[in-house]
N, C-alpha and C. Protein backbone atom coordinates (compact mmCIF):
# COMPACT_ATOMS: atom_id res chain seq x y z
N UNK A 1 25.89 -5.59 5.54
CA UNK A 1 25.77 -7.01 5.30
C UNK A 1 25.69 -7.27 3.80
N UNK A 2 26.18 -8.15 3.47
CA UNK A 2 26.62 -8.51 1.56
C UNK A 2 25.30 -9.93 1.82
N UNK A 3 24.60 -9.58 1.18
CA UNK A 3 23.22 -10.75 0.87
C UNK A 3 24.06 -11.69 -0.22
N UNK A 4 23.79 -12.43 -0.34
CA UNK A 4 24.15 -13.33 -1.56
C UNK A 4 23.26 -13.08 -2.88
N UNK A 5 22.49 -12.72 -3.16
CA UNK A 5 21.38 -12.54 -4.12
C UNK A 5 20.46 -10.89 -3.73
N UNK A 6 20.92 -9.89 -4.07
CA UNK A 6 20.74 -8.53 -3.25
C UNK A 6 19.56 -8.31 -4.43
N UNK A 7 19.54 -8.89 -5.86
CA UNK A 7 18.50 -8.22 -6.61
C UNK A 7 17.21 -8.88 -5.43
N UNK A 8 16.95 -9.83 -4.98
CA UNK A 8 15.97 -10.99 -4.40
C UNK A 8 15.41 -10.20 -3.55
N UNK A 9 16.05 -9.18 -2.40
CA UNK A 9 16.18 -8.33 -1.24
C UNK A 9 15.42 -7.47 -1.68
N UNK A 10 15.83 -6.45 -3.07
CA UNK A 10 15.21 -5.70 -3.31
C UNK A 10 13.62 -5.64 -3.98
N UNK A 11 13.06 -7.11 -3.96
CA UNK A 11 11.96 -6.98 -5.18
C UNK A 11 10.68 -6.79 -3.87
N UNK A 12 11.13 -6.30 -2.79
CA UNK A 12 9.62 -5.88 -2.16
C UNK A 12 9.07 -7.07 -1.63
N UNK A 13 8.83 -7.96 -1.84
CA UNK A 13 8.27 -9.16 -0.95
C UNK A 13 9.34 -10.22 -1.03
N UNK A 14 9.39 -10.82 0.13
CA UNK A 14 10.62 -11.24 0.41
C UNK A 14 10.22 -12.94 -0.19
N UNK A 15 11.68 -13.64 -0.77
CA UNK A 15 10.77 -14.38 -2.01
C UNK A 15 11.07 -15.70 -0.88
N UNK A 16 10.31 -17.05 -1.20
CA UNK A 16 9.78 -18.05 -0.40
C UNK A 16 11.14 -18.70 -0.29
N UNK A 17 11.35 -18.97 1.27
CA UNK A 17 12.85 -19.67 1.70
C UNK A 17 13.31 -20.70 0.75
N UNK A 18 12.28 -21.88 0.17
CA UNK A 18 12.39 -22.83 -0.55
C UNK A 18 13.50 -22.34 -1.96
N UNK A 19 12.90 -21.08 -2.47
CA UNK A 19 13.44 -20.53 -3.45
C UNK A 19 14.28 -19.69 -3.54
N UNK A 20 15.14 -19.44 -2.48
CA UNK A 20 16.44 -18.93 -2.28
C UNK A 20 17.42 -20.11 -1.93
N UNK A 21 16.65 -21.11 -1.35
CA UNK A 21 17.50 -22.33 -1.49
C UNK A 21 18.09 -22.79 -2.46
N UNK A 22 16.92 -23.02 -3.35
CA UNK A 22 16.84 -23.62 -4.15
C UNK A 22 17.96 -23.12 -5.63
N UNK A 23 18.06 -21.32 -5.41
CA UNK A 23 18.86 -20.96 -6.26
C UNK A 23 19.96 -21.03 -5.80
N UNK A 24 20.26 -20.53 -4.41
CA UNK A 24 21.57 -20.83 -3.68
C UNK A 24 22.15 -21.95 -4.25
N UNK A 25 21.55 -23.29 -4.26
CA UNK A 25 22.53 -24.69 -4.44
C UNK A 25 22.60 -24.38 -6.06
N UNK A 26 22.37 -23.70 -7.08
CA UNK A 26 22.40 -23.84 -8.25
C UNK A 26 23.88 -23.67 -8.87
N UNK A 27 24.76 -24.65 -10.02
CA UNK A 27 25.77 -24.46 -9.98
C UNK A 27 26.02 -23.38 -10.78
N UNK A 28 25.54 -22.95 -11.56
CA UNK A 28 25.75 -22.00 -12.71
C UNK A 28 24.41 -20.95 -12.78
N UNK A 29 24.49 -19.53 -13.61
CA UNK A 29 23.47 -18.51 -13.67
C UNK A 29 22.45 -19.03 -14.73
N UNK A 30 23.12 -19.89 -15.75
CA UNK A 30 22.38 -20.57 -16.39
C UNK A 30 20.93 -21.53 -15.75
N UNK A 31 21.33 -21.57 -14.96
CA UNK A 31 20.73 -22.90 -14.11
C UNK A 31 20.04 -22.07 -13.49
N UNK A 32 20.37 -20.66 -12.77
CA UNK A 32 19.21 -20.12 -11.79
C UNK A 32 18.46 -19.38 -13.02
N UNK A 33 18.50 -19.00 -14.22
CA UNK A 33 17.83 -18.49 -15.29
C UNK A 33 16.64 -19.42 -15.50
N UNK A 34 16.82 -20.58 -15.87
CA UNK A 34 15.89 -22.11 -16.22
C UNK A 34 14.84 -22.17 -14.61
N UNK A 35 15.59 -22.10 -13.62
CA UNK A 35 14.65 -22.11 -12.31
C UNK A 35 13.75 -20.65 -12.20
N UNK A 36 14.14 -19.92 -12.84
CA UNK A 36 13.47 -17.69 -12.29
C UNK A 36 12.58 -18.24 -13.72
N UNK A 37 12.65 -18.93 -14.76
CA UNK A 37 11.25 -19.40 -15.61
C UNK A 37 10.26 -20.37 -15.05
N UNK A 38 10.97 -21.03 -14.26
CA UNK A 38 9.72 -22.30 -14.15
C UNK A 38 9.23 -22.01 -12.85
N UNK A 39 9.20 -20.52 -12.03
CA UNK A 39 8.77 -19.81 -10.81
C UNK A 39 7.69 -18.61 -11.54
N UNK A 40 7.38 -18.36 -12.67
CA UNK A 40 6.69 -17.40 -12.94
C UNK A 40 5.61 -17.06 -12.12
N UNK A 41 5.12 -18.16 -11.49
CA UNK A 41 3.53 -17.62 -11.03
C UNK A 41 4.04 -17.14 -9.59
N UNK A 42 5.22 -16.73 -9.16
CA UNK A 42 5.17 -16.49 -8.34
C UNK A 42 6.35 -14.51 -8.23
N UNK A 43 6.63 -14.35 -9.55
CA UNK A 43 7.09 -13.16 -9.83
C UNK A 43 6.12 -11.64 -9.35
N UNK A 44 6.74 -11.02 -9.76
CA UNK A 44 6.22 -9.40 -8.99
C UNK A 44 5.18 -9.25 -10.46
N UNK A 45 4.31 -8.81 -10.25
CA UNK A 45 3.52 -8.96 -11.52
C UNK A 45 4.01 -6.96 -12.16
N UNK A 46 4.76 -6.49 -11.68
CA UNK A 46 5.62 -5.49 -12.21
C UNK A 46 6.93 -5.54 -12.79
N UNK A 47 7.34 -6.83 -12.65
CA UNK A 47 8.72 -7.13 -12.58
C UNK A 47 9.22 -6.62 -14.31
N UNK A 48 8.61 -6.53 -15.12
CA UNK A 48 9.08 -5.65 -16.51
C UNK A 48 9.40 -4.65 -16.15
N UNK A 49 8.54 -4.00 -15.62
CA UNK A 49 8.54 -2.25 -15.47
C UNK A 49 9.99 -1.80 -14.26
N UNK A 50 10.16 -2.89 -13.46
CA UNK A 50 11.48 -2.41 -12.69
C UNK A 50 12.96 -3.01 -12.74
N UNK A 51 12.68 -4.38 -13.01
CA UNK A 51 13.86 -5.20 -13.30
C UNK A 51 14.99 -4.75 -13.60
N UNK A 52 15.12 -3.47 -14.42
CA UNK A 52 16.55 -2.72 -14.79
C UNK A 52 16.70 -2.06 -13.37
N UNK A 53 15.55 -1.26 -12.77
CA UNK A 53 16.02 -0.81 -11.70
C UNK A 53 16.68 -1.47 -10.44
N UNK A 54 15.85 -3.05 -10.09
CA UNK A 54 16.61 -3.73 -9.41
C UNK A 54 17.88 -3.98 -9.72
N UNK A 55 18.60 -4.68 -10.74
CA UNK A 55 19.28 -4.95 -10.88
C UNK A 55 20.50 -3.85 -10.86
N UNK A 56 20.37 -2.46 -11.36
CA UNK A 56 21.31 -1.49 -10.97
C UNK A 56 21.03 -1.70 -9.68
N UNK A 57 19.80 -1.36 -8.60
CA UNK A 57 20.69 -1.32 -7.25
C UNK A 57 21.27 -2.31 -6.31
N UNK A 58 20.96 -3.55 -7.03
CA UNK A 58 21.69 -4.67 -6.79
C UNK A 58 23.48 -4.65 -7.26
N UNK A 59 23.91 -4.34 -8.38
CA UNK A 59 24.98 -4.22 -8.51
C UNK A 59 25.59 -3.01 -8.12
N UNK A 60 24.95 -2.00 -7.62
CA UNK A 60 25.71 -0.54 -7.41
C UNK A 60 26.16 -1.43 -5.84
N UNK A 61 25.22 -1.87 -5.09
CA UNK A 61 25.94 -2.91 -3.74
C UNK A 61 27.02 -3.47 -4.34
N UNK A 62 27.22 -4.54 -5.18
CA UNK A 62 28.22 -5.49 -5.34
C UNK A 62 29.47 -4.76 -5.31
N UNK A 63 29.32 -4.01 -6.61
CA UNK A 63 30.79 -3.20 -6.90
C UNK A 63 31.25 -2.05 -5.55
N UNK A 64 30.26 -1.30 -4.94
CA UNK A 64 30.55 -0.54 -3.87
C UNK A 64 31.12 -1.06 -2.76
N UNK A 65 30.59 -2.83 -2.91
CA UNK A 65 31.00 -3.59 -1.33
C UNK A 65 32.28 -4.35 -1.53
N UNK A 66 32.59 -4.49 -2.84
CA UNK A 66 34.09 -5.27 -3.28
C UNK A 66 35.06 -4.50 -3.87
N UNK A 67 36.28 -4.29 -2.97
CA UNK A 67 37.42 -3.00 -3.73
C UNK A 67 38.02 -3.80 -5.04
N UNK A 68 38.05 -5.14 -5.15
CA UNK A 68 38.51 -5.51 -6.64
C UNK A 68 37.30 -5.08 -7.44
N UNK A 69 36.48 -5.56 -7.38
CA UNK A 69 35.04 -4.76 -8.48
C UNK A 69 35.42 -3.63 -8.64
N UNK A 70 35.64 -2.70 -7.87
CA UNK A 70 35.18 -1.62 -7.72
C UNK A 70 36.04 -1.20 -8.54
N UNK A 71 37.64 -1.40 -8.35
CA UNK A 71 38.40 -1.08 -9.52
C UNK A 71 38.96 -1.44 -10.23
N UNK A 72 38.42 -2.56 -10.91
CA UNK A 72 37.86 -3.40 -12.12
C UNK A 72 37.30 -2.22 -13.04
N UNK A 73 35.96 -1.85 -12.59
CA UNK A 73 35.11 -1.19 -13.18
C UNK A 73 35.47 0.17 -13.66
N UNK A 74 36.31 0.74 -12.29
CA UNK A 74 36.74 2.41 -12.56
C UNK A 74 37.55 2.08 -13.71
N UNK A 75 38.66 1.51 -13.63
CA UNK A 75 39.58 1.68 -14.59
C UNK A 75 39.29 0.95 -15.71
N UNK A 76 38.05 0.63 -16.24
CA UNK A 76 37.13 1.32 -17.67
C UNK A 76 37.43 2.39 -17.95
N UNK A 77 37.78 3.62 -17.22
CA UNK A 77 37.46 4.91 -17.49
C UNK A 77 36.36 5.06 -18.24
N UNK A 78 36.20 6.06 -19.37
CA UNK A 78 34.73 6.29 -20.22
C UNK A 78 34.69 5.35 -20.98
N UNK A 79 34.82 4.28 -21.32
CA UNK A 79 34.72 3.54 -22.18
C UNK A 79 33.18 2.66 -22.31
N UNK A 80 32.89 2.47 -23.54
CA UNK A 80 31.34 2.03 -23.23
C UNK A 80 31.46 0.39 -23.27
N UNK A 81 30.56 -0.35 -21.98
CA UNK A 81 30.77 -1.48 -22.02
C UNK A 81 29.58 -2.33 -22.22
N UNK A 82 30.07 -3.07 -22.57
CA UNK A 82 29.05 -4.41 -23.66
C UNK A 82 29.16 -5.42 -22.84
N UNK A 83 27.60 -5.56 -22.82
CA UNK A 83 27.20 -7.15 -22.46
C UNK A 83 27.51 -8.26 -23.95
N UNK A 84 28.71 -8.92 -24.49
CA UNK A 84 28.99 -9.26 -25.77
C UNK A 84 28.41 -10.63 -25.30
N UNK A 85 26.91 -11.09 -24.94
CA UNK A 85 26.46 -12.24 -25.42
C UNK A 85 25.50 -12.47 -26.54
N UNK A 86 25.63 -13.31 -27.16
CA UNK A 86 25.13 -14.05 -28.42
C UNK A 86 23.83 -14.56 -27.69
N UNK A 87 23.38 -14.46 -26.64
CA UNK A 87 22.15 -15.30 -26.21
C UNK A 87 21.26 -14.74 -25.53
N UNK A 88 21.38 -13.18 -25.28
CA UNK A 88 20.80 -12.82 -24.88
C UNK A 88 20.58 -10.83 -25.57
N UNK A 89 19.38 -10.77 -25.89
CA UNK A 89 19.93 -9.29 -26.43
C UNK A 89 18.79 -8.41 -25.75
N UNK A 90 18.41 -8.67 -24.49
CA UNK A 90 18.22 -7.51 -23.41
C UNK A 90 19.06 -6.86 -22.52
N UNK A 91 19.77 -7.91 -21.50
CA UNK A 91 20.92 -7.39 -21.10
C UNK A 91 22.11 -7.35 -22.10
N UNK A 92 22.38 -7.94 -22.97
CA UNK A 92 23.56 -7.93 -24.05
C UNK A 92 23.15 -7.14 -24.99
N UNK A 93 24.14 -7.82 -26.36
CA UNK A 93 23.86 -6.99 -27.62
C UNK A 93 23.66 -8.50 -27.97
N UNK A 94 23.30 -9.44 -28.00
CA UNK A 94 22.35 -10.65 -28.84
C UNK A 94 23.18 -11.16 -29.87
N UNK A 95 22.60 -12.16 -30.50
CA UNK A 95 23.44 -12.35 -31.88
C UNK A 95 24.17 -11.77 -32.69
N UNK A 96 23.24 -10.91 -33.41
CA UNK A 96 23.44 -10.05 -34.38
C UNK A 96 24.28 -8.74 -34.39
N UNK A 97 23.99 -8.39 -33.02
CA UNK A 97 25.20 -7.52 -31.98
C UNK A 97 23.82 -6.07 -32.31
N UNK A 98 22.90 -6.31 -32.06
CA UNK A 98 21.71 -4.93 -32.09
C UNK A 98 20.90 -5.36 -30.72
N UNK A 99 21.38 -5.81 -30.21
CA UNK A 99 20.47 -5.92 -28.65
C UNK A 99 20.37 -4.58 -27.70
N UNK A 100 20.04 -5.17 -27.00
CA UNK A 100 19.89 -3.31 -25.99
C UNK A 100 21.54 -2.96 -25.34
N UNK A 101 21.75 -4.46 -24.51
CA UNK A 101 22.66 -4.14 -24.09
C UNK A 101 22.44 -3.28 -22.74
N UNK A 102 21.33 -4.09 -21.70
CA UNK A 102 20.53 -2.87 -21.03
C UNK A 102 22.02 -3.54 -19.53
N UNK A 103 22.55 -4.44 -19.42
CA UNK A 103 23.76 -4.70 -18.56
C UNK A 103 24.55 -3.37 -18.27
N UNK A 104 25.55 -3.21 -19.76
CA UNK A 104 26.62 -2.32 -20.21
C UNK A 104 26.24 -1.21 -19.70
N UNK A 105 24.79 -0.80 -20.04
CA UNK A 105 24.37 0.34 -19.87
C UNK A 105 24.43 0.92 -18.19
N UNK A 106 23.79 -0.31 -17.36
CA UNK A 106 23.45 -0.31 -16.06
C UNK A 106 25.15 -0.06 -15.49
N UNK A 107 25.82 -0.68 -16.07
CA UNK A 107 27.19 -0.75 -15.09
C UNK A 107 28.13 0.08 -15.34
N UNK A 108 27.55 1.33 -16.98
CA UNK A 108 27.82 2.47 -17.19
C UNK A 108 27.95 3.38 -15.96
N UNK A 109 26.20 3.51 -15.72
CA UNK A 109 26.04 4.28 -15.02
C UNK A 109 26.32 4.35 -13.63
N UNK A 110 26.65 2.77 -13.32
CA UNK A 110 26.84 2.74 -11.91
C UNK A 110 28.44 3.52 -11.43
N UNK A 111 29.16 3.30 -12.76
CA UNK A 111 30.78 3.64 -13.08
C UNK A 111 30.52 5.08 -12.51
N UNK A 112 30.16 6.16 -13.22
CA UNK A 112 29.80 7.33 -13.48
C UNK A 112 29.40 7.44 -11.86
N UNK A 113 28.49 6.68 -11.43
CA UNK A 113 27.93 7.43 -9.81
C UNK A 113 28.90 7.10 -8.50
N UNK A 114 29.89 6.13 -9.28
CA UNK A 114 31.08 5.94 -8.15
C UNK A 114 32.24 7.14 -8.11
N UNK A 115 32.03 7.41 -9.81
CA UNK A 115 32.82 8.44 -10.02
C UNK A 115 32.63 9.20 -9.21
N UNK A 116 31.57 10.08 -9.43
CA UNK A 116 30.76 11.01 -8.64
C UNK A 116 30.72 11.26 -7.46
N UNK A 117 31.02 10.00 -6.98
CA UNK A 117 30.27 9.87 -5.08
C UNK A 117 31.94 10.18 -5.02
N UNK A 118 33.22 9.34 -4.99
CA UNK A 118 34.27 9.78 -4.93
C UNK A 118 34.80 10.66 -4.59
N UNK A 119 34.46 11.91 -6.01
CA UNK A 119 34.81 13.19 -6.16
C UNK A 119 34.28 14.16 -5.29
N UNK A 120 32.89 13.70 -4.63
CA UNK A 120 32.34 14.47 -3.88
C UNK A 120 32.99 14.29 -2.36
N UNK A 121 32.89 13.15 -1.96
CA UNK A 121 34.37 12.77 -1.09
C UNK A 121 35.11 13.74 -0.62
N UNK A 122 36.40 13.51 -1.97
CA UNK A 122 37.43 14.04 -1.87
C UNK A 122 37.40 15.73 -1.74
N UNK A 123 36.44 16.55 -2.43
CA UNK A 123 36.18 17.61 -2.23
C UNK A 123 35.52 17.89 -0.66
N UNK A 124 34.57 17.32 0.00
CA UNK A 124 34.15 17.65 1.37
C UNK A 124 35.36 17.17 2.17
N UNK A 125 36.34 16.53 1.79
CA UNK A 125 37.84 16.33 2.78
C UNK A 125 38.82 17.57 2.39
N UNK A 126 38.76 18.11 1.28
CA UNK A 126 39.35 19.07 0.95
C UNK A 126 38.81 20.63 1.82
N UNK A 127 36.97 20.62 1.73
CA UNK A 127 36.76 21.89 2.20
C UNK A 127 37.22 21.71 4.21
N UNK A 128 37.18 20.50 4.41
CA UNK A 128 36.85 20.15 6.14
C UNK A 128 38.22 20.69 6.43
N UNK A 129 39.40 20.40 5.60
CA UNK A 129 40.85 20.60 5.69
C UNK A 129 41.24 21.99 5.81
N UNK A 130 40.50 22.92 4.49
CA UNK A 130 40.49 24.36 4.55
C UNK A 130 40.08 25.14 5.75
N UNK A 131 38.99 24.45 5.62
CA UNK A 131 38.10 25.37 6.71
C UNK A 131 39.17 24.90 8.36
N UNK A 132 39.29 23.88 8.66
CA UNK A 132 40.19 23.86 9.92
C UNK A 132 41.32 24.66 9.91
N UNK A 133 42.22 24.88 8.54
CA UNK A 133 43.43 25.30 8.66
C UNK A 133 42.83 27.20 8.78
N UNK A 134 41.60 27.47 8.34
CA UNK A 134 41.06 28.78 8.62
C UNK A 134 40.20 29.22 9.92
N UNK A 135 40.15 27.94 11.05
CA UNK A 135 39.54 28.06 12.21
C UNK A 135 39.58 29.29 12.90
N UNK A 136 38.51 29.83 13.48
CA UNK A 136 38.27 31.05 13.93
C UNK A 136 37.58 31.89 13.05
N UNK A 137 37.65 32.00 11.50
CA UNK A 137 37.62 32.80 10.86
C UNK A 137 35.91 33.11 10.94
N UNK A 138 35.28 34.61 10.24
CA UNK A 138 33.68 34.81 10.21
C UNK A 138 33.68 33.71 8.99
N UNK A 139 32.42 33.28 9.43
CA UNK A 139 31.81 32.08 8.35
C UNK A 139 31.48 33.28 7.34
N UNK A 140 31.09 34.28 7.39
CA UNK A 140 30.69 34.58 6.22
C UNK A 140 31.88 35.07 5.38
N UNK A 141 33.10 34.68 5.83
CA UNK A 141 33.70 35.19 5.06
C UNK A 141 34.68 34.05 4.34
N UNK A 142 34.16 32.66 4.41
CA UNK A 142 34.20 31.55 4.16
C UNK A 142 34.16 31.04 2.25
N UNK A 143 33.24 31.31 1.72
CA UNK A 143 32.76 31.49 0.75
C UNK A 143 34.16 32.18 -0.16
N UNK A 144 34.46 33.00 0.26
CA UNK A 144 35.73 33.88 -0.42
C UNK A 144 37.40 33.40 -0.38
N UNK A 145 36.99 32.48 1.21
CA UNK A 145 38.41 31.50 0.89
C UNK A 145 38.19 30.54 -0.05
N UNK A 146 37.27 30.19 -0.15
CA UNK A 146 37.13 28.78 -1.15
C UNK A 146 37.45 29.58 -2.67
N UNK A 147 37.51 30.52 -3.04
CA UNK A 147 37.67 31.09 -4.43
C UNK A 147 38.95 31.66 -4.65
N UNK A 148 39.88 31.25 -3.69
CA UNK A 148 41.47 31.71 -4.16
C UNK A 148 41.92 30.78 -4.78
């Protein structure tokens, strides 16, 4: 199931119907930014300490659940990517362009673990393939086909 707001899902207590409404009808991120300030008293009183983490496993969903995202993002290849806003220099690089840039970073890594998950994929379809076309054979002697 694709949530509409998956960081919201993940923050551990499930946040008050009013205020998923309320961001739902919002027209712009700008607009749900101005509303996630004037809700403070009702935030995770950890929410510093994890917020990068939500938000990677909020977007590792997005891009994993949409094949245009998904290769959008791959075909970055290694390239390092920038949050290039002027208004913000936690998730961006900020004005001055010295921000963290903690976005770029997050959707680095998410790149890298799609990579990953992929490759691992394609290799357990590769050994399932071997090993059938070697059916019958002693398993222990398994190990030694994989090294030709």
């Amino acid at each position: 199931m694709i949530r509409p707001y998956p960081e919201l899902s993940l923050q551990g207590d499930s946040p008050a119907p009013e205020h998923l409404e309320s961001v739902r009808g919002l027209p712009a991120p700008g607009d749900a930014l101005r509303f996630a300030r004037n809700t403070r008293d009702v935030w995770r009183t950890d929410w510093f300490e994890v917020n990068i983490r939500i938000m990677e496993a909020g977007l590792y969903r997005k891009f994993t659940q949409n094949d245009v995202l998904k290769a959008l993002l791959l075909s970055s290849g290694t390239r390092k990517l920038v949050e290039d806003s002027p208004r913000d220099d936690f998730w961006g690089i900020g004005k001055r362009g010295d921000g963290r840039n903690e976005l770029g970073k997050v959707l680095m890594r998410i790149r890298e673990r799609i990579v990953r998950e992929e490759a691992e994929e394609v290799l357990a379809a590769a050994l399932a393939t071997r090993a059938e076309a070697h059916e019958g054979l002693d398993v222990d002697a398994f190990p030694a086909l994989l090294s030709r």
